[in-house]
C-alpha atoms as a PDB file:
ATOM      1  CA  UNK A   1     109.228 302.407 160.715  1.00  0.00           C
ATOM      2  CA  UNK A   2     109.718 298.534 160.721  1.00  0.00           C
ATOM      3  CA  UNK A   3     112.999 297.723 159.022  1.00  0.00           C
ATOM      4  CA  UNK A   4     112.084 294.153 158.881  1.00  0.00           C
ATOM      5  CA  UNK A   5     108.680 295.024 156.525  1.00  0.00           C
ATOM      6  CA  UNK A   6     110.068 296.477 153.518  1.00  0.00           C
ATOM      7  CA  UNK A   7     106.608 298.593 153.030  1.00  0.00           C
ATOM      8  CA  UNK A   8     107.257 300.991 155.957  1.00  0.00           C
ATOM      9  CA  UNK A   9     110.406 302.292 153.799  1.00  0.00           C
ATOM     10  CA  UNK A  10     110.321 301.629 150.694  1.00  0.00           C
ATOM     11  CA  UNK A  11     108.878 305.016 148.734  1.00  0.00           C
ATOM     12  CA  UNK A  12     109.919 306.643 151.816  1.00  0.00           C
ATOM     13  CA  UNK A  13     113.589 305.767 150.833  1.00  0.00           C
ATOM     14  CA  UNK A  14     112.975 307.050 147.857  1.00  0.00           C
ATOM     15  CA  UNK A  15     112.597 310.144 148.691  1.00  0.00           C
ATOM     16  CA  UNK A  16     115.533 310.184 150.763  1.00  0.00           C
ATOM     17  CA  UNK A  17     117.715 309.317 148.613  1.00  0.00           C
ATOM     18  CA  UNK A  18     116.391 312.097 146.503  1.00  0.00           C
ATOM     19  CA  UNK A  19     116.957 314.482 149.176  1.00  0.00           C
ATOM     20  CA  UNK A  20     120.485 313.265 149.628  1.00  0.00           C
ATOM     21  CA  UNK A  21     122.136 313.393 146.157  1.00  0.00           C
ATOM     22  CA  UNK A  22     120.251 316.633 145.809  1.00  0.00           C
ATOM     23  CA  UNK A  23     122.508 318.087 148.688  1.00  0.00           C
ATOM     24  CA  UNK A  24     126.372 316.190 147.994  1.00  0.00           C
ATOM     25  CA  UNK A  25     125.842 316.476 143.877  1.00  0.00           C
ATOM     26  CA  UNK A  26     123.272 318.967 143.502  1.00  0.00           C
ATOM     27  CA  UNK A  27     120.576 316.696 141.697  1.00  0.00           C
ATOM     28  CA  UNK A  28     118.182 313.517 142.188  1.00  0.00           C
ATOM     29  CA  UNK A  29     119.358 310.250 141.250  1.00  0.00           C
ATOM     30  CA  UNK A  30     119.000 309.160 137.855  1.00  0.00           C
ATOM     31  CA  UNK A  31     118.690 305.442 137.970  1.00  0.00           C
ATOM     32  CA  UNK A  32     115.406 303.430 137.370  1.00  0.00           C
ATOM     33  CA  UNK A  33     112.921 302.538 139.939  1.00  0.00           C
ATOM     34  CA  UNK A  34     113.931 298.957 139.554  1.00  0.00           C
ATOM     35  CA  UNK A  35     117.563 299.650 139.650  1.00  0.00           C
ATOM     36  CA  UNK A  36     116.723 301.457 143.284  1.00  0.00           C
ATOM     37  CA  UNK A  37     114.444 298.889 144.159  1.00  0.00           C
ATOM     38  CA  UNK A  38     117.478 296.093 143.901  1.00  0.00           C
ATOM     39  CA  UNK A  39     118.923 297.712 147.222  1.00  0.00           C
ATOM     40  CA  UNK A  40     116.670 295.340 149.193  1.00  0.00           C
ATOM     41  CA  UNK A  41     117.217 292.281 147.780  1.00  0.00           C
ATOM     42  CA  UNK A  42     118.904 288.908 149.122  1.00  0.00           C
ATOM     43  CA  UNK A  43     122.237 290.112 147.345  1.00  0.00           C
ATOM     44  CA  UNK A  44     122.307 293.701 148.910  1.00  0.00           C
ATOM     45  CA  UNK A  45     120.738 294.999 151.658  1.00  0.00           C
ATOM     46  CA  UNK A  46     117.533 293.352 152.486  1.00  0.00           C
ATOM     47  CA  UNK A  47     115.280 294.056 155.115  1.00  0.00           C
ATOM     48  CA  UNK A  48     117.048 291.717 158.135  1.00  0.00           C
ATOM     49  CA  UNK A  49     120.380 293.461 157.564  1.00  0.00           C
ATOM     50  CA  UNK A  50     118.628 296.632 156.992  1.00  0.00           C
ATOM     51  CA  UNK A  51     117.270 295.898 160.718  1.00  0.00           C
ATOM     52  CA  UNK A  52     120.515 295.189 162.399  1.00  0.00           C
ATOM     53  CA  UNK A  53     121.995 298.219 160.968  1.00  0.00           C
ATOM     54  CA  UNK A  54     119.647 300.287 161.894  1.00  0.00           C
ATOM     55  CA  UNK A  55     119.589 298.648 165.740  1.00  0.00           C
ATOM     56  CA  UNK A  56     123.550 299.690 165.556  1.00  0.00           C
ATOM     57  CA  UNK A  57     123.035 303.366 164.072  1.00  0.00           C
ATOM     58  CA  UNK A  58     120.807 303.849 167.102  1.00  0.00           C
ATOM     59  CA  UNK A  59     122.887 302.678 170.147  1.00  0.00           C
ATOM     60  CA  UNK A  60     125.916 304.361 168.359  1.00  0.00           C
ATOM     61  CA  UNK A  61     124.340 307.810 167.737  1.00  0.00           C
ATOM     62  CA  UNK A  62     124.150 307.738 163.996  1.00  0.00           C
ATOM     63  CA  UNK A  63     127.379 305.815 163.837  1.00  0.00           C
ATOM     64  CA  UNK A  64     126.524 304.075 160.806  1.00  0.00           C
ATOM     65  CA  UNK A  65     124.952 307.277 158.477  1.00  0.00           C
ATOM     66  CA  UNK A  66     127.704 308.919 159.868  1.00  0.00           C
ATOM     67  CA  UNK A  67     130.200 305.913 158.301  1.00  0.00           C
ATOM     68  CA  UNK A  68     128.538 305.897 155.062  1.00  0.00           C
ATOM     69  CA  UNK A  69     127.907 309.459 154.709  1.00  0.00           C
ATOM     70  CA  UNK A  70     132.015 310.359 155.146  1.00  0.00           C
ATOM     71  CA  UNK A  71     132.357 307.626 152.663  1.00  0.00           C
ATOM     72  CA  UNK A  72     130.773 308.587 149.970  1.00  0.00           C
ATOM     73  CA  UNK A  73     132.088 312.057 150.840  1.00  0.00           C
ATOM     74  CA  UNK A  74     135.433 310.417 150.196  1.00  0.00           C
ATOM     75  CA  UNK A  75     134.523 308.687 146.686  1.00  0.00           C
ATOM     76  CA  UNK A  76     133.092 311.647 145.179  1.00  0.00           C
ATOM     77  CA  UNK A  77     136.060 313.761 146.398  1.00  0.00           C
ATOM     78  CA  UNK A  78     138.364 311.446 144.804  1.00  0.00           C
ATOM     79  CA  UNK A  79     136.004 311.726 141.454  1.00  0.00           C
ATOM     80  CA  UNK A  80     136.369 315.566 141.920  1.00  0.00           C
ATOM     81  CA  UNK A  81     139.926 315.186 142.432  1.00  0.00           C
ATOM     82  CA  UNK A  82     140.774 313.164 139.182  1.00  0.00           C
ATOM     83  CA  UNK A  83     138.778 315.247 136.915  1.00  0.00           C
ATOM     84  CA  UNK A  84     140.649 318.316 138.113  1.00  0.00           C
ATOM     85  CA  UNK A  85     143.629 316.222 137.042  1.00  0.00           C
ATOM     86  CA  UNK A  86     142.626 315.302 133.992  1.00  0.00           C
ATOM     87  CA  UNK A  87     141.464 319.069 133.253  1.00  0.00           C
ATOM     88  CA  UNK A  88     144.499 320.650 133.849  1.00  0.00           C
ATOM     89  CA  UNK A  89     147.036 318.352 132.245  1.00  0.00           C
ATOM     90  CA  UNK A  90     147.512 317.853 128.845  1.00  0.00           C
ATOM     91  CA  UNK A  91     148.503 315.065 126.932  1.00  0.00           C
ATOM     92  CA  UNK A  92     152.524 315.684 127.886  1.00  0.00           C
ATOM     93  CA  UNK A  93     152.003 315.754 130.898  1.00  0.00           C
ATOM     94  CA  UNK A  94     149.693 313.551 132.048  1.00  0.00           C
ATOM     95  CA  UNK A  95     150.968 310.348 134.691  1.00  0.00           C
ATOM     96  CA  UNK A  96     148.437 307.397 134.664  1.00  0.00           C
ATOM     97  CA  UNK A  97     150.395 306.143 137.856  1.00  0.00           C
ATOM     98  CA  UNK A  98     149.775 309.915 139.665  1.00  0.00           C
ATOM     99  CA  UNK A  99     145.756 309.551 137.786  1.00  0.00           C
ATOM    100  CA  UNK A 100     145.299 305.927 139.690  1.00  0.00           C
ATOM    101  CA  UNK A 101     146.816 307.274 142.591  1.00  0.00           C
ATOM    102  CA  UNK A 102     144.002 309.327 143.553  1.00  0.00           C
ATOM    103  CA  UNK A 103     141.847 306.289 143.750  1.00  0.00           C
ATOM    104  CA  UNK A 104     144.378 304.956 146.527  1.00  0.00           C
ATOM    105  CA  UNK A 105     143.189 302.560 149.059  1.00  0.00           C
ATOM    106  CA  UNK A 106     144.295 304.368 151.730  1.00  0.00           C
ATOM    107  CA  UNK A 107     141.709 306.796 151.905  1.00  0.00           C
ATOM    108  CA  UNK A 108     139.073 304.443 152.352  1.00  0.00           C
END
């Protein structure tokens, strides 16, 4: 795979991320092929970032999948978390300060 030629990757990716949100949230993505697509453009990821982090996740031994995987392991936890909350409190006892508080910086 070429990072730097978009071709190599792109349906591949696809599939992928497929593969991934089927294992943390138990289904495929639901967002349009276009939407997906915009990963790789100027204002996200394109292919010469792509390229770099991929030399990194190499020479640190999946460093970087290993970064962004315990993120987003840590953003849907929080999601989890808060609608927990909001399922077992009722309208007496609900705090919005405690609700936000799951979203706190600090576990990022």
């Amino acid at each position: 795979m070429d990072f730097l030629n978009l071709d190599t990757y792109r349906n591949q990716s696809k599939r992928w991320r497929d593969e991934i949100c089927r294992r943390f949230l138990g289904r495929i993505s639901t967002s349009s092929a276009k939407f997906q697509d915009n990963l790789f453009e100027k204002n996200a990821i394109p292919p010469e970032k792509l390229a770099v982090l991929g030399t990194l996740n190499r020479q640190s031994d999946g460093g970087v999948e290993s970064y962004i995987y315990k993120q987003f392991f840590n953003r849907f936890s929080q999601m989890s978390e808060a609608l927990a909350y909001v399922g077992n409190t009722d309208r007496y006892s609900f705090q919005l300060s405690e609700f936000l508080n799951l979203f706190g910086s600090s576990r990022d």
